[in-house]
N, C-alpha and C. Protein backbone atom coordinates (compact mmCIF):
# COMPACT_ATOMS: atom_id res chain seq x y z
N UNK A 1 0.84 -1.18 0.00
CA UNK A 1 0.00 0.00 0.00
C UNK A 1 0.88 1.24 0.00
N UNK A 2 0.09 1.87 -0.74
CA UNK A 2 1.32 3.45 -0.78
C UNK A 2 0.98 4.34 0.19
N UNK A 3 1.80 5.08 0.95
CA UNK A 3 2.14 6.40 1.70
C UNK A 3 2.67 7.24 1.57
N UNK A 4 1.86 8.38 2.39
CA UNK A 4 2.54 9.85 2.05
C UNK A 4 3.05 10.40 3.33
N UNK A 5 4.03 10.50 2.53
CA UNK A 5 5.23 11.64 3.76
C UNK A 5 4.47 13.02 3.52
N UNK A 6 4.30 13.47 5.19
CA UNK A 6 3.76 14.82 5.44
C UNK A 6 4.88 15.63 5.88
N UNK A 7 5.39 16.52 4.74
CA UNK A 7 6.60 16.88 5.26
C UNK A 7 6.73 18.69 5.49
N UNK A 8 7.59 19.07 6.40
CA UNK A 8 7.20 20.64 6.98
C UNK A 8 7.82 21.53 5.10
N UNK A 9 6.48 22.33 5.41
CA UNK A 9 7.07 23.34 4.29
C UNK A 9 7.46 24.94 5.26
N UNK A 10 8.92 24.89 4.79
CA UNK A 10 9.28 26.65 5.54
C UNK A 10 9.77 25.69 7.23
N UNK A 11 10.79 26.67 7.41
CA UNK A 11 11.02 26.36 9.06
C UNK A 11 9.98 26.76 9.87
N UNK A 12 9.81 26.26 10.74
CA UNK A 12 8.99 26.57 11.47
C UNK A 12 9.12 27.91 12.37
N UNK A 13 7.81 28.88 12.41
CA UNK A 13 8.05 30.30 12.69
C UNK A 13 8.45 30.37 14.54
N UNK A 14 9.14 29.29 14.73
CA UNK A 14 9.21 29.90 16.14
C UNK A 14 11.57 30.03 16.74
N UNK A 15 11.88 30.44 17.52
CA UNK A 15 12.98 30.65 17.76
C UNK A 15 13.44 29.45 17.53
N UNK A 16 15.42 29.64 16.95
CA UNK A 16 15.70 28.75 16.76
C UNK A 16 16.12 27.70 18.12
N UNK A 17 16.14 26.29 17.82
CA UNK A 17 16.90 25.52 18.75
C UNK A 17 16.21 24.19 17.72
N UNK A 18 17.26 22.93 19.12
CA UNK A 18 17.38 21.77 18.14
C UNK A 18 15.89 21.21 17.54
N UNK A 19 14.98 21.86 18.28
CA UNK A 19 13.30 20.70 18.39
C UNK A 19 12.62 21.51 17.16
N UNK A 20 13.47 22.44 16.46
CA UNK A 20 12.85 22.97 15.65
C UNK A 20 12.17 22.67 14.24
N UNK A 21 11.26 22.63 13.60
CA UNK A 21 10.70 21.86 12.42
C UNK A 21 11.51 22.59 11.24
N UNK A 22 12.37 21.92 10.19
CA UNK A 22 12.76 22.48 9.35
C UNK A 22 11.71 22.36 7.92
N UNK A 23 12.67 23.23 7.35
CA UNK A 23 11.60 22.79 5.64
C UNK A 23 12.54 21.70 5.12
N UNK A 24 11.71 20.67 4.37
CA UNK A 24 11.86 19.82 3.92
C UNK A 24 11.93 18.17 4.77
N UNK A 25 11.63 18.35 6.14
CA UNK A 25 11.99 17.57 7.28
C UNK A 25 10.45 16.78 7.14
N UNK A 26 10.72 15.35 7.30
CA UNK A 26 9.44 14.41 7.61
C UNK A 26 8.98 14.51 8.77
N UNK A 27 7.68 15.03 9.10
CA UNK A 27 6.60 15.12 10.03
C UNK A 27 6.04 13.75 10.37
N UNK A 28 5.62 13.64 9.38
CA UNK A 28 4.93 12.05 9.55
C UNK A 28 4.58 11.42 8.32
N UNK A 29 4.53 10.09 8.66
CA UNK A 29 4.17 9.33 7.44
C UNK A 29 2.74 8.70 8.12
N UNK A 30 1.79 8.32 6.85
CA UNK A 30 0.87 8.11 7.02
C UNK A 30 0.29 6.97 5.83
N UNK A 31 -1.01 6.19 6.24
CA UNK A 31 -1.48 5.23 4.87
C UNK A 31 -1.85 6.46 3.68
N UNK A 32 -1.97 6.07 1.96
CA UNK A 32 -2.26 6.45 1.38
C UNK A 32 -4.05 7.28 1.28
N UNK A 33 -4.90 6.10 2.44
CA UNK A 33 -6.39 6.70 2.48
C UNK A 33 -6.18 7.31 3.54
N UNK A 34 -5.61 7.75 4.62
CA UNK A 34 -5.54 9.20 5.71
C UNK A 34 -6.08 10.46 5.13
N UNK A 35 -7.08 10.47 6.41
CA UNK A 35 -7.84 12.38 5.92
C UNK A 35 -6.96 13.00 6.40
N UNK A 36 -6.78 14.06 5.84
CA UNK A 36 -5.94 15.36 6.61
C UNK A 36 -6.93 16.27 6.82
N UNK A 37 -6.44 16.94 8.14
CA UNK A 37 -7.42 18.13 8.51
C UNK A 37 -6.78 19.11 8.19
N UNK A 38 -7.66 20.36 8.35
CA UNK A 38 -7.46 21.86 7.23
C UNK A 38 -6.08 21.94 7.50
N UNK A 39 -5.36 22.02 8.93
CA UNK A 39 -4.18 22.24 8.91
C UNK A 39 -3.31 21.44 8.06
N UNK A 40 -3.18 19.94 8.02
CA UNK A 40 -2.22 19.53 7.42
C UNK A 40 -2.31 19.09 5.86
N UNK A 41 -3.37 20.04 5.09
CA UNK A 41 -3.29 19.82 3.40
C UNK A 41 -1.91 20.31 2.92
N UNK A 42 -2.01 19.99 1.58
CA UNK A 42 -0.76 20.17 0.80
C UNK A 42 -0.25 21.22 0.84
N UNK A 43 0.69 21.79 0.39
CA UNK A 43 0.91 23.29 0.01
C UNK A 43 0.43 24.31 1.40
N UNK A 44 -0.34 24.12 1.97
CA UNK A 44 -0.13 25.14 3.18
C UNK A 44 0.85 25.42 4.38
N UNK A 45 0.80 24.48 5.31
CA UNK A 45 2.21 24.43 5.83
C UNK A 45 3.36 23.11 5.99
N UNK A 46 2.56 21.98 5.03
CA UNK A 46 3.38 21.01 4.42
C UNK A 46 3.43 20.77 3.10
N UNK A 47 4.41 19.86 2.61
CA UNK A 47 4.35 18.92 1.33
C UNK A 47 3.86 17.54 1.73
N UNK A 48 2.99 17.14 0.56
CA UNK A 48 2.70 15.96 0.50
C UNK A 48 3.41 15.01 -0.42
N UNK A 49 4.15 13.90 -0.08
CA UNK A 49 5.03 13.38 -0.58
C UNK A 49 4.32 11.27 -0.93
N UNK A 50 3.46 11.21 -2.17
CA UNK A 50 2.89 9.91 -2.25
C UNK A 50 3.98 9.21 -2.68
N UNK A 51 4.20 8.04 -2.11
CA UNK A 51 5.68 6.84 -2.29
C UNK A 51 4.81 5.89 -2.52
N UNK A 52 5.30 5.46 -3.59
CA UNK A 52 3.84 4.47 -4.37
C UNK A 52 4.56 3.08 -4.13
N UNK A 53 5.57 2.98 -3.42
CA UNK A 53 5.59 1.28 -3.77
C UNK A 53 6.47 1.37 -2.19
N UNK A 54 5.92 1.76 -1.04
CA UNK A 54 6.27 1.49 0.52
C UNK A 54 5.42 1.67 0.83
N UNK A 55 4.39 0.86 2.08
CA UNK A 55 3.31 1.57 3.39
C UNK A 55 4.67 1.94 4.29
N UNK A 56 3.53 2.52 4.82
CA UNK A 56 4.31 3.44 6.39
C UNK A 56 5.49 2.98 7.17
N UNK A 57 4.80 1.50 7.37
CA UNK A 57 5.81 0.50 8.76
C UNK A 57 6.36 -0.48 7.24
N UNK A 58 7.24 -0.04 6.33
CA UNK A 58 8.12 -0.76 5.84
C UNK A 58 9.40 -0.47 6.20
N UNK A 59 10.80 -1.11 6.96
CA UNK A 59 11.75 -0.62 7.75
C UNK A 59 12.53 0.36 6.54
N UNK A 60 11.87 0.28 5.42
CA UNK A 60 12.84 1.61 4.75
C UNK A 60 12.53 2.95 4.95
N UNK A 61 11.47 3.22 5.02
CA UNK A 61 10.85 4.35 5.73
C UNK A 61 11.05 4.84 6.82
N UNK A 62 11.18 3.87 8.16
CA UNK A 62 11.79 4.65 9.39
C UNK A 62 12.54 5.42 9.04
N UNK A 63 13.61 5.47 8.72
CA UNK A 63 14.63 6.43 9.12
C UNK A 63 14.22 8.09 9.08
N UNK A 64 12.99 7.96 8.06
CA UNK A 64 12.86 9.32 7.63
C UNK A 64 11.85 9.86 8.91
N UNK A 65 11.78 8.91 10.24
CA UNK A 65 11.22 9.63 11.13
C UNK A 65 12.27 9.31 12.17
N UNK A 66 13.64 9.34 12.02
CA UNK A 66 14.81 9.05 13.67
C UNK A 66 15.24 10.00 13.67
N UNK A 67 14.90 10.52 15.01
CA UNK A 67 15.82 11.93 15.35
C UNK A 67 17.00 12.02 14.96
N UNK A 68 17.67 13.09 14.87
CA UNK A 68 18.85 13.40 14.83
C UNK A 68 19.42 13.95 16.35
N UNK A 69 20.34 13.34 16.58
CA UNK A 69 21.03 13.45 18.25
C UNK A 69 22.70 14.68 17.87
N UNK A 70 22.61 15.47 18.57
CA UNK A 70 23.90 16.36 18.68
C UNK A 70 25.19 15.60 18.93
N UNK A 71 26.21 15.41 18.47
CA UNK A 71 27.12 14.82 18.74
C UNK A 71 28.19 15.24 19.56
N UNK A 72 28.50 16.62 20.26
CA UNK A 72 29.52 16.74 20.58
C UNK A 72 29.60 16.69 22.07
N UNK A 73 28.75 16.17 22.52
CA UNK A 73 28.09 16.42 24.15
C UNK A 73 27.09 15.07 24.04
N UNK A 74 28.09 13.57 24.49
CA UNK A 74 27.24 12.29 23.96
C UNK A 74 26.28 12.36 25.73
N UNK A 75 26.83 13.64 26.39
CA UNK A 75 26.49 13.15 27.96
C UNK A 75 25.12 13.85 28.16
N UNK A 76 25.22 14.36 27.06
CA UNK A 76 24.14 15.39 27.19
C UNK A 76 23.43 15.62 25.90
N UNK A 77 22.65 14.37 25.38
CA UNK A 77 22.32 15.00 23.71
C UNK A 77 21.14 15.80 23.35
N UNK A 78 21.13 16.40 22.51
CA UNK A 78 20.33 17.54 21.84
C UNK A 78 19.60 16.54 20.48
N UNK A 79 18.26 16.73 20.75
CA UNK A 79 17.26 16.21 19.72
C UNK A 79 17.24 16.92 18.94
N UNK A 80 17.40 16.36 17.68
CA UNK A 80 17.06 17.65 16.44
C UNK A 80 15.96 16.71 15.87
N UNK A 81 15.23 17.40 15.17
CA UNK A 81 13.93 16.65 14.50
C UNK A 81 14.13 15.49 13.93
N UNK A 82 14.62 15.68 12.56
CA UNK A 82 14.61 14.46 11.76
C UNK A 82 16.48 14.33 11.58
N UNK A 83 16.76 13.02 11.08
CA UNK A 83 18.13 12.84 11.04
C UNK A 83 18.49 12.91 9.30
N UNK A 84 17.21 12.15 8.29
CA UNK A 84 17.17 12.40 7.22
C UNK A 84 16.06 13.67 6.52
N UNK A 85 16.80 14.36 5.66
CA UNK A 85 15.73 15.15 4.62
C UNK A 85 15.52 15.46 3.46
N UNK A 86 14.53 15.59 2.97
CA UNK A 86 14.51 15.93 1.14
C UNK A 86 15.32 17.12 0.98
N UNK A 87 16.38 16.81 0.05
CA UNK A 87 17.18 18.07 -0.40
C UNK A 87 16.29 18.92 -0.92
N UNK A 88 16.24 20.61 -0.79
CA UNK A 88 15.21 21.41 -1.65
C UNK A 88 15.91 21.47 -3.02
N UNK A 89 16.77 20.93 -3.57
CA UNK A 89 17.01 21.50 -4.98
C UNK A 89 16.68 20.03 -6.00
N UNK A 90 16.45 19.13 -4.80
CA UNK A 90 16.11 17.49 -5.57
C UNK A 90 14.71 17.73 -6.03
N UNK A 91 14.84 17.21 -7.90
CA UNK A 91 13.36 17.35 -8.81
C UNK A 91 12.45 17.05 -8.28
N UNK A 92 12.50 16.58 -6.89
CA UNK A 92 10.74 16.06 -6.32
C UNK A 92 10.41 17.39 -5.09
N UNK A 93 11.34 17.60 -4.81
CA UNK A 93 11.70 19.20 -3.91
C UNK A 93 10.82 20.61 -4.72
N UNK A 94 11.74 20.28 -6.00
CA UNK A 94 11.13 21.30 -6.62
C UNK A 94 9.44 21.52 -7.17
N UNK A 95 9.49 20.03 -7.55
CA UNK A 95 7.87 19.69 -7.89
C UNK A 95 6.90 19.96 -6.79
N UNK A 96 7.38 19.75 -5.65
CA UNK A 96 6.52 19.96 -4.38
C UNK A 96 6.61 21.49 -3.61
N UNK A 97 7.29 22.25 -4.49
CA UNK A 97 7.71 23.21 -3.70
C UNK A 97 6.30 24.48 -4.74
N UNK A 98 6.28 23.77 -6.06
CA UNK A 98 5.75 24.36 -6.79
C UNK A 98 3.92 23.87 -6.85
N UNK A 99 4.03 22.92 -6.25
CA UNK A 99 2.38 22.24 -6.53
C UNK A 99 1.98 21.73 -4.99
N UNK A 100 2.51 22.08 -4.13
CA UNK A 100 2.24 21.23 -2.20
C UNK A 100 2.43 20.08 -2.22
N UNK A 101 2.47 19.32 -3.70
CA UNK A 101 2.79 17.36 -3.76
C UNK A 101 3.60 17.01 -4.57
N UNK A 102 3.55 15.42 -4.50
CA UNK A 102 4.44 14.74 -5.76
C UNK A 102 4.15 13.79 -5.44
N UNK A 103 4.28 12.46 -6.65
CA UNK A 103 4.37 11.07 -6.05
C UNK A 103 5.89 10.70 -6.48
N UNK A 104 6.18 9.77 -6.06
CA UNK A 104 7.59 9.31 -6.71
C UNK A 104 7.49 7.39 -5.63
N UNK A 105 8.74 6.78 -7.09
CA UNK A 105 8.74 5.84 -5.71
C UNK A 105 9.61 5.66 -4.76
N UNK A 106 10.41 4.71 -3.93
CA UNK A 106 11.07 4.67 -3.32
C UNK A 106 12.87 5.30 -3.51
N UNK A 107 12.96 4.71 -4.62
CA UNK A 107 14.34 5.02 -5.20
C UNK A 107 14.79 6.57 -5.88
N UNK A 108 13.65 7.66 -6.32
CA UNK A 108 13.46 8.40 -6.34
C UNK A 108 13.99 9.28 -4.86
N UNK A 109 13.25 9.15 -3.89
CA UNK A 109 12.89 9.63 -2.32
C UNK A 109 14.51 9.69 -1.88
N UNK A 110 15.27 7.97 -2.19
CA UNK A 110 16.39 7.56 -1.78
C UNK A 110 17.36 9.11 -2.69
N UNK A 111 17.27 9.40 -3.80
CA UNK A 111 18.13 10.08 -4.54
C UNK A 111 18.10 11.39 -4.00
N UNK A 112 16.62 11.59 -3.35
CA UNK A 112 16.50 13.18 -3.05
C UNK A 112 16.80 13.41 -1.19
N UNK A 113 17.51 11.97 -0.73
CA UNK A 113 17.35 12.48 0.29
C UNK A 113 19.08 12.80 1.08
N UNK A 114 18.90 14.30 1.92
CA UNK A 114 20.61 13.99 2.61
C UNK A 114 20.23 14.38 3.82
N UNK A 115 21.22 13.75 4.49
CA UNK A 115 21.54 14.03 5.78
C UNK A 115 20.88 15.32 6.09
N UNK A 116 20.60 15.22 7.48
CA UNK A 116 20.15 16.91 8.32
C UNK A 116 21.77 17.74 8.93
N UNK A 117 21.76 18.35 8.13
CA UNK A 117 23.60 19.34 8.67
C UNK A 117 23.52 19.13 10.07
């Protein structure tokens, strides 16, 4: 079954620190039939990202919801949102940046995605 990554469009308007929502960062993944409420449609303050050949709980998908942990202080770590994200200049970035969606499949997602700095 296919799923869509609900992913933040724009950083999120509040001060910076690690818990902060970036743009392009996975929010959540969800089944392909999930309602969204007014807040979380396309193009308003997310992208909708349909992955036509993974559901949700396939272990390739986790990653795009594991925090990212601060490394220089292992005694003391700092949560950052996501650990992986859609590059904004990757063709499914751009498609979604221009329309609130895209579908693509897995290997696609894999090409557009890097590390969180």
């Amino acid at each position: 079954m296919p799923c869509i990554m609900m992913i933040k469009k724009g950083d999120a308007p509040v001060p910076n620190s690690g818990g902060k929502w970036l743009d392009f960062q996975t929010v959540a993944i969800v089944d392909d039939t999930h309602v969204f409420g007014g807040l979380e449609g396309a193009g308003n303050k997310f992208y909708h990202l349909t992955v036509t050949d993974r559901a949700k709980s396939d272990p390739d998908m986790q990653p795009y919801l594991e925090p990212k942990y601060q490394q220089n202080n292992p005694a003391n770590p700092m949560t950052y949102r996501r650990k992986l994200q859609i590059d904004p200049a990757a063709p499914i970035a751009v498609t979604m940046d221009g329309s609130g969606s895209a579908v693509a499949d897995f290997a696609t997602l894999q090409a557009a995605t890097v590390a969180n700095p």
